[in-house]
Protein backbone atom coordinates (compact mmCIF):
# COMPACT_ATOMS: atom_id res chain seq x y z
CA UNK A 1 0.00 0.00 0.00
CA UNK A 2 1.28 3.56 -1.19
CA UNK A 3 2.79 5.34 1.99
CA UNK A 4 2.52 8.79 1.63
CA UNK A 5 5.15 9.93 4.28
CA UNK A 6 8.05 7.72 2.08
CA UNK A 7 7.69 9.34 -0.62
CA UNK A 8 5.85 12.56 -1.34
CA UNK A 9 5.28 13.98 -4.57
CA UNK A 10 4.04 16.97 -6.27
CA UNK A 11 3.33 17.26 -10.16
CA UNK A 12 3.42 20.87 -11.25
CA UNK A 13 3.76 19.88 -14.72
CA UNK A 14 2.71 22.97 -15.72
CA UNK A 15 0.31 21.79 -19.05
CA UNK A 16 -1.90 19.94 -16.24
CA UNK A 17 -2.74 22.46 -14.32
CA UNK A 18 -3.20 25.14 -16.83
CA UNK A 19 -6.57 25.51 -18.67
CA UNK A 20 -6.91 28.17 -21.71
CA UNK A 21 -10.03 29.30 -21.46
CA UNK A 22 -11.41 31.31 -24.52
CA UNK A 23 -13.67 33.75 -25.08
CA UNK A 24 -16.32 32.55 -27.50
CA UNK A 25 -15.83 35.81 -28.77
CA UNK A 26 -12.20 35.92 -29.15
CA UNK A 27 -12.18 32.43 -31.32
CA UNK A 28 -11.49 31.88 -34.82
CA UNK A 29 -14.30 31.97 -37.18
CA UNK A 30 -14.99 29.77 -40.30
CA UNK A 31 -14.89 25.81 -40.58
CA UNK A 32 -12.62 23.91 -38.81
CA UNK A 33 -9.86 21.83 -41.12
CA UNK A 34 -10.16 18.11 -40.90
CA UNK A 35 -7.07 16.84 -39.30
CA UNK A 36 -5.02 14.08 -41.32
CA UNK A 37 -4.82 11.64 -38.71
CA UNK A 38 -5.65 11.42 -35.76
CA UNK A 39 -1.87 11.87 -34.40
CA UNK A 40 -1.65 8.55 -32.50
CA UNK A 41 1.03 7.69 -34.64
CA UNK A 42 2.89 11.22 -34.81
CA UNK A 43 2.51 10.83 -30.98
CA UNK A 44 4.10 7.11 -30.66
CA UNK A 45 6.89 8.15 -32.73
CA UNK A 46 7.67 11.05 -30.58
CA UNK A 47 7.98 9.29 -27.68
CA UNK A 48 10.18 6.71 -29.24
CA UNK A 49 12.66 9.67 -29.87
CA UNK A 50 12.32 10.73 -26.68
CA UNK A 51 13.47 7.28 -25.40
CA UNK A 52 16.28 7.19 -27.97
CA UNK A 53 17.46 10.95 -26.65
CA UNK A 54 17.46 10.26 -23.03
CA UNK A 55 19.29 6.65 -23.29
CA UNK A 56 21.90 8.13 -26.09
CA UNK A 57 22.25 11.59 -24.32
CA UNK A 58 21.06 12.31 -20.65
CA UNK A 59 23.33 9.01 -19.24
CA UNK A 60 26.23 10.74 -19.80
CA UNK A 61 27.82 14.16 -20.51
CA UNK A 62 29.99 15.13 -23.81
CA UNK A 63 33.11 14.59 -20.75
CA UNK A 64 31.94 11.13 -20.57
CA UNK A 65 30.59 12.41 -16.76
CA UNK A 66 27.67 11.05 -15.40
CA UNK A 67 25.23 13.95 -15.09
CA UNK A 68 23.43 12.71 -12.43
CA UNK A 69 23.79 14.82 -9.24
CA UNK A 70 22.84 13.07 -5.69
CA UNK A 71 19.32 13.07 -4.90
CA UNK A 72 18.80 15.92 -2.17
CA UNK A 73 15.64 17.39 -0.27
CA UNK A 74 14.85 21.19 -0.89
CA UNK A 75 15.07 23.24 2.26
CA UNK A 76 13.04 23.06 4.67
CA UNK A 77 10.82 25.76 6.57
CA UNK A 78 9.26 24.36 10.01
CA UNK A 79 6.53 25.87 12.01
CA UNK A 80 7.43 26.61 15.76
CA UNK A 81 5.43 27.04 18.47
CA UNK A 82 1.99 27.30 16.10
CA UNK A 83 3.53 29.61 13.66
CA UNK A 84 5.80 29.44 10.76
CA UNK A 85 6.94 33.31 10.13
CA UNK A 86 9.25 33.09 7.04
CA UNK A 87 10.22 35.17 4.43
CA UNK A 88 11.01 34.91 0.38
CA UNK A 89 13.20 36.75 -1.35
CA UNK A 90 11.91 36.73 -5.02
CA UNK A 91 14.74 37.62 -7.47
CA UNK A 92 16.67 36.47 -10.74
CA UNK A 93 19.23 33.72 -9.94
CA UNK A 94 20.74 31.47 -12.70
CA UNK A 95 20.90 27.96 -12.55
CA UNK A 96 22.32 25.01 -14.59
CA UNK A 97 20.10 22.57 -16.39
CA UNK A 98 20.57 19.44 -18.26
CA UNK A 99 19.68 20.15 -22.35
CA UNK A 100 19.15 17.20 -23.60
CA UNK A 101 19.07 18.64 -27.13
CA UNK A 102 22.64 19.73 -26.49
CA UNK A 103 24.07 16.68 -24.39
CA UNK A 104 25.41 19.60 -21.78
CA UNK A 105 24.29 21.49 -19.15
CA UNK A 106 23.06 25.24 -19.87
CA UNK A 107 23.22 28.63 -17.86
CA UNK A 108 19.04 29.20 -17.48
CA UNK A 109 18.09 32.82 -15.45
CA UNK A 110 15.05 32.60 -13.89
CA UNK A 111 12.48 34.03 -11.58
CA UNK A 112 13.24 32.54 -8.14
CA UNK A 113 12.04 32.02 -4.82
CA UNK A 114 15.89 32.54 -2.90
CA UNK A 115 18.65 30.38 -3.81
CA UNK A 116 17.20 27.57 -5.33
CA UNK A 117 15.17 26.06 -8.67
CA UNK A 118 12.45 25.99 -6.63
CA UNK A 119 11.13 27.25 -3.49
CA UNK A 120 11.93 26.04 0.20
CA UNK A 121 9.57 23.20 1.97
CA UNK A 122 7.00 24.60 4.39
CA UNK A 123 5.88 22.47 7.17
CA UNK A 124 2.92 22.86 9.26
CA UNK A 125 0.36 21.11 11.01
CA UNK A 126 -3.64 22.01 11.24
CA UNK A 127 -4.27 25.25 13.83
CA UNK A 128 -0.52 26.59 12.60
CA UNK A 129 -0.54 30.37 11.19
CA UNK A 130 1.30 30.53 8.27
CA UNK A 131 2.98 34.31 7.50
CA UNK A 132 4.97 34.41 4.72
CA UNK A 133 6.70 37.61 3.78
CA UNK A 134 7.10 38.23 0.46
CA UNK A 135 9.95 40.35 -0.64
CA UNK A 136 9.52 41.26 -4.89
CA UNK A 137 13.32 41.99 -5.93
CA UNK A 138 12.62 41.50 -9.81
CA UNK A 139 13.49 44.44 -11.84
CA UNK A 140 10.82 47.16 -13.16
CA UNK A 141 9.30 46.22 -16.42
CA UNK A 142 6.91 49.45 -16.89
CA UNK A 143 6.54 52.85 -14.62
CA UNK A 144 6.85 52.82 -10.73
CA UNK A 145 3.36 51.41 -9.12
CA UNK A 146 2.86 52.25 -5.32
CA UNK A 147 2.84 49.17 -3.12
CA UNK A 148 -0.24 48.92 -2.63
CA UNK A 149 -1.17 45.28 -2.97
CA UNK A 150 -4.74 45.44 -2.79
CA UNK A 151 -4.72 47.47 -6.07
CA UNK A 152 -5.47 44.96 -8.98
CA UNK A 153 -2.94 46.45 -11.37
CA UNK A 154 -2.93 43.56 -13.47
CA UNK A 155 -6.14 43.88 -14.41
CA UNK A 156 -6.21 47.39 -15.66
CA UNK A 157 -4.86 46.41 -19.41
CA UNK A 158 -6.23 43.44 -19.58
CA UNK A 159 -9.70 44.43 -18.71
CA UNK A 160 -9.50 46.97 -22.43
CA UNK A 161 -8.56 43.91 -24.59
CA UNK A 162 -11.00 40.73 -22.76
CA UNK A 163 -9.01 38.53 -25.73
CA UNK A 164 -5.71 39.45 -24.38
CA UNK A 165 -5.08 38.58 -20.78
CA UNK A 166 -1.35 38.43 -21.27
CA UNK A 167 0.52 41.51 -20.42
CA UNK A 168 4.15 41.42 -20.23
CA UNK A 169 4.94 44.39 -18.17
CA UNK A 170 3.32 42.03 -15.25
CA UNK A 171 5.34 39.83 -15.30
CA UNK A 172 7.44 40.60 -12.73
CA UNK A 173 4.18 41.78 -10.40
CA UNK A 174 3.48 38.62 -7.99
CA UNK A 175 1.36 37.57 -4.93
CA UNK A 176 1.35 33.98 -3.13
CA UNK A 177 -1.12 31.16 -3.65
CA UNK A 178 -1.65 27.90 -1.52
CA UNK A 179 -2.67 25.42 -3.19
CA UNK A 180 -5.18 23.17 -2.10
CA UNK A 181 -5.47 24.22 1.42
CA UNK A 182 -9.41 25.15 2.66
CA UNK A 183 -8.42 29.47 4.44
CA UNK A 184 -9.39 32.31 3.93
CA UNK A 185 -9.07 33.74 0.52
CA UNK A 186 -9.09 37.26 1.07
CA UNK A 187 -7.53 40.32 2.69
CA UNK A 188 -4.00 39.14 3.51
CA UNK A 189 -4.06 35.44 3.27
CA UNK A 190 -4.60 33.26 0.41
CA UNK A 191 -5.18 36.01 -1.64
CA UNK A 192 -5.14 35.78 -5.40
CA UNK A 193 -6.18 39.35 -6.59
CA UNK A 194 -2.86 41.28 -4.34
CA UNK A 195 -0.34 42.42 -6.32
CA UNK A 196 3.03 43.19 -4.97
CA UNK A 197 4.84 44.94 -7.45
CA UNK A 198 8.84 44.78 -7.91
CA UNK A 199 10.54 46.82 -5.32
CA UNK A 200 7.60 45.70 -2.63
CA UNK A 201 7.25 43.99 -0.05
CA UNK A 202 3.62 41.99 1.68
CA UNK A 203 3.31 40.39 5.10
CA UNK A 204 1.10 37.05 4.15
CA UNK A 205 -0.69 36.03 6.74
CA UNK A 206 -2.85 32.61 6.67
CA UNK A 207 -4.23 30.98 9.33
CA UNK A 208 -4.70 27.12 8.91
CA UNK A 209 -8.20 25.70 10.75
CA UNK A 210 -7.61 23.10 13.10
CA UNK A 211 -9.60 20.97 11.59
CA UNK A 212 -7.53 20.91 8.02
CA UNK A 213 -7.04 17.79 6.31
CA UNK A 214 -3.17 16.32 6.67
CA UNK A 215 -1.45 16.06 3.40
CA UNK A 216 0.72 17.26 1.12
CA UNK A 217 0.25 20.63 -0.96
CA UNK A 218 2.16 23.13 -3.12
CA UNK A 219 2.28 27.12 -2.56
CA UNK A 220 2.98 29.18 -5.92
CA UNK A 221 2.95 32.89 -7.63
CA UNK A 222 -0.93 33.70 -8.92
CA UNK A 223 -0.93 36.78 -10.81
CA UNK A 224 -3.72 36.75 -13.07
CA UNK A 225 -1.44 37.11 -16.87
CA UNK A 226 1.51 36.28 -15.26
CA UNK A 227 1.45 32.90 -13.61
CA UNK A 228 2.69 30.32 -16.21
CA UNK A 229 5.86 32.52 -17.05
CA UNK A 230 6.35 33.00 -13.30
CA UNK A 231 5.57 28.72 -11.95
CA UNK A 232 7.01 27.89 -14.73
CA UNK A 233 10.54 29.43 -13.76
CA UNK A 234 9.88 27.53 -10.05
CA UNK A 235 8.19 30.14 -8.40
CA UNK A 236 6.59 27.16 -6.35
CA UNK A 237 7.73 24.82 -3.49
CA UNK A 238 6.24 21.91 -1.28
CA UNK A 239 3.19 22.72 1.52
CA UNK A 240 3.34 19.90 3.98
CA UNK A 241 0.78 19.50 6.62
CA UNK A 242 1.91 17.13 9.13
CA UNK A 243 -0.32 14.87 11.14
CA UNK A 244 -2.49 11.51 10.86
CA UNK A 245 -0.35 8.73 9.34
CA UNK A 246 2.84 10.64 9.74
CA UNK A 247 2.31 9.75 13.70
CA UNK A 248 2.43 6.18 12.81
CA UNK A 249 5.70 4.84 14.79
CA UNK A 250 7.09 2.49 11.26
CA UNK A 251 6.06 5.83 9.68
CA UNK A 252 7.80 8.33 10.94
CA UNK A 253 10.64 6.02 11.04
CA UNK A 254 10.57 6.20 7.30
CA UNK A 255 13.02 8.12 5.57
CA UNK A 256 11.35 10.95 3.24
CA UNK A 257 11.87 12.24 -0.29
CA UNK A 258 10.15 15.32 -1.55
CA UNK A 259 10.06 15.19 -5.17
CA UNK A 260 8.68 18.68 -7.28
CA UNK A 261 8.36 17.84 -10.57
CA UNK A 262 8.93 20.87 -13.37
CA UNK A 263 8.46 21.75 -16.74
CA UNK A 264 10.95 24.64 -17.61
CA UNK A 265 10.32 25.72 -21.00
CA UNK A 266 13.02 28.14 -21.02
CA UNK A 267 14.09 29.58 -24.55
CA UNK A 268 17.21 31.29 -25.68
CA UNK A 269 17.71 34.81 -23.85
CA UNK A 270 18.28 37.37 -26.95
CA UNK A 271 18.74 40.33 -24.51
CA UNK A 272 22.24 39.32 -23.59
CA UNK A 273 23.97 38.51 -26.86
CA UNK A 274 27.64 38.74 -24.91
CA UNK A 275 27.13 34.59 -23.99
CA UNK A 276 24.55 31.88 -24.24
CA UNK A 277 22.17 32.30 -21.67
CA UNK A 278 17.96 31.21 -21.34
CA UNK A 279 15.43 32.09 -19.72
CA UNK A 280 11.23 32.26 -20.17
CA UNK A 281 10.30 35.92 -21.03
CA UNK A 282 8.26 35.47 -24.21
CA UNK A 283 5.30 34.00 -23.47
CA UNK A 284 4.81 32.52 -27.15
CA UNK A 285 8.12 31.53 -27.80
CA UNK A 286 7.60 29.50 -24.13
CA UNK A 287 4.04 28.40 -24.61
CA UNK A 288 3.11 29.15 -28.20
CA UNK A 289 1.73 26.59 -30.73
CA UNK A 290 4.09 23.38 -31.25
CA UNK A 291 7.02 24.59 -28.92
CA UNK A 292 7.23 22.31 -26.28
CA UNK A 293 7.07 19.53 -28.81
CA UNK A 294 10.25 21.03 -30.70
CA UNK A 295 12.18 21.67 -27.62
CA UNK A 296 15.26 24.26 -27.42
């Protein structure tokens, strides 16, 4: 029977959790072509590439190194004493990632929550208050907005064009999400609508009921035109609440791996043409049409 203390795992593969949803107004006109086929085969033969790339490629580096690094835990955030007061510093970091395309590893600058990929582990248990402190270092993209988080400016261009919600001069404007957990969704806790803009700080503050269901969840950037470009570059990390099973004595015995699986679909940076550096700032050369099936 699956033990969900041994091994805990989150999926934010990001094409499963995000839903296009178009405006029958906004949509194409005229009569639909009549596919080919109906891509079963296309898709088989894909994945047989796949296969061929990772055995021929990802096993070992053009050094004849093995690319695999030792499996380690992200860092961890505990609640003490009924509260767990942290704080994220949201900035650019670069990172290296395995390009299987390439056979070597490549320099990727991303959106980040501190040091790592992805964001630290928070741990808390039903009845805990969770106050995270978000702290927006990304650069400016458009004029100065006062931090005021309760004013939706992310919704101010996109409101004049309902068939365009993407604006990139959001893109750096972000707010904190926890996924999954049953608070309070307004005011300063699980709050979806804030925006803290870059240079700006917000003082989340969630509390958890004591009667939450155990489990394991995922916390994340929300901005409404911003969020794939924004999870996508790991603005996410693991929400654990502890409790039930995990008092079990064989179970919390058990050695524990948090696994948070990512798709990065990070393209090639043309803003820096002095080396070869990615990134995911164009939102249609990251998430356009037939990308993700060509790869970088």
């Amino acid at each position: 029977m699956y033990n969900p203390k041994i091994l805990r795992t989150i999926a934010v593969l990001l094409p499963a959790f995000v839903l296009i949803l178009l405006n029958p107004a906004c949509q194409q006109t005229g009569n639909p072509q009549k596919p080919e086929s109906d891509g079963m085969g296309t898709l088989m033969e894909q994945k047989q590439k796949i296969r061929s790339e990772i055995k021929d490629k990802v096993m070992m580096s053009k050094s004849g190194r093995n690319v695999y690094l030792p499996f380690r835990n992200p860092e961890e955030r505990v609640a003490k004493d009924g509260v767990l007061d942290t704080e994220i510093d949201i900035s650019y970091k670069e990172h290296q990632m395995w390009n299987v395309n390439q056979g070597a590893n490549v320099t990727v600058k991303l959106r980040s929550y501190g040091k790592g990929l992805v964001g630290p582990t928070f741990r808390i248990k039903p009845s805990d208050i969770l106050r995270v402190k978000m702290m927006n270092n990304l650069p400016l993209l458009g004029h100065q907005m006062p931090c005021n988080p309760f004013e939706a400016h992310h919704h101010e261009i996109a409101a004049e064009d309902s068939c365009n919600q993407i604006d990139p001069v959001n893109f750096n404007t972000t707010n904190l999400h926890v996924h999954g957990l049953h608070v309070n969704p307004k005011d300063s806790a699980d709050n979806v609508l804030l925006s803290i803009e870059p240079g700006c700080e917000f003082q989340n503050h969630i509390p958890v009921p004591g009667d939450h269901p155990t489990g394991t969840f995922w916390y994340h950037a929300h901005v409404h035109g911003a969020t794939a470009i924004q999870v996508s570059s790991g603005m996410e990390g693991a929400l654990i609440i502890e409790g039930g099973l995990d008092t079990v004595k064989e179970i919390a015995a058990a050695k524990e791996l948090i696994f948070l699986l990512q798709q990065v679909p990070y393209t090639r940076d043309t803003a820096d043409q002095s080396r070869e550096l990615y990134g995911v700032e164009d939102f249609s050369d990251s998430f356009g049409p037939g990308v993700w099936q060509q790869g970088v």
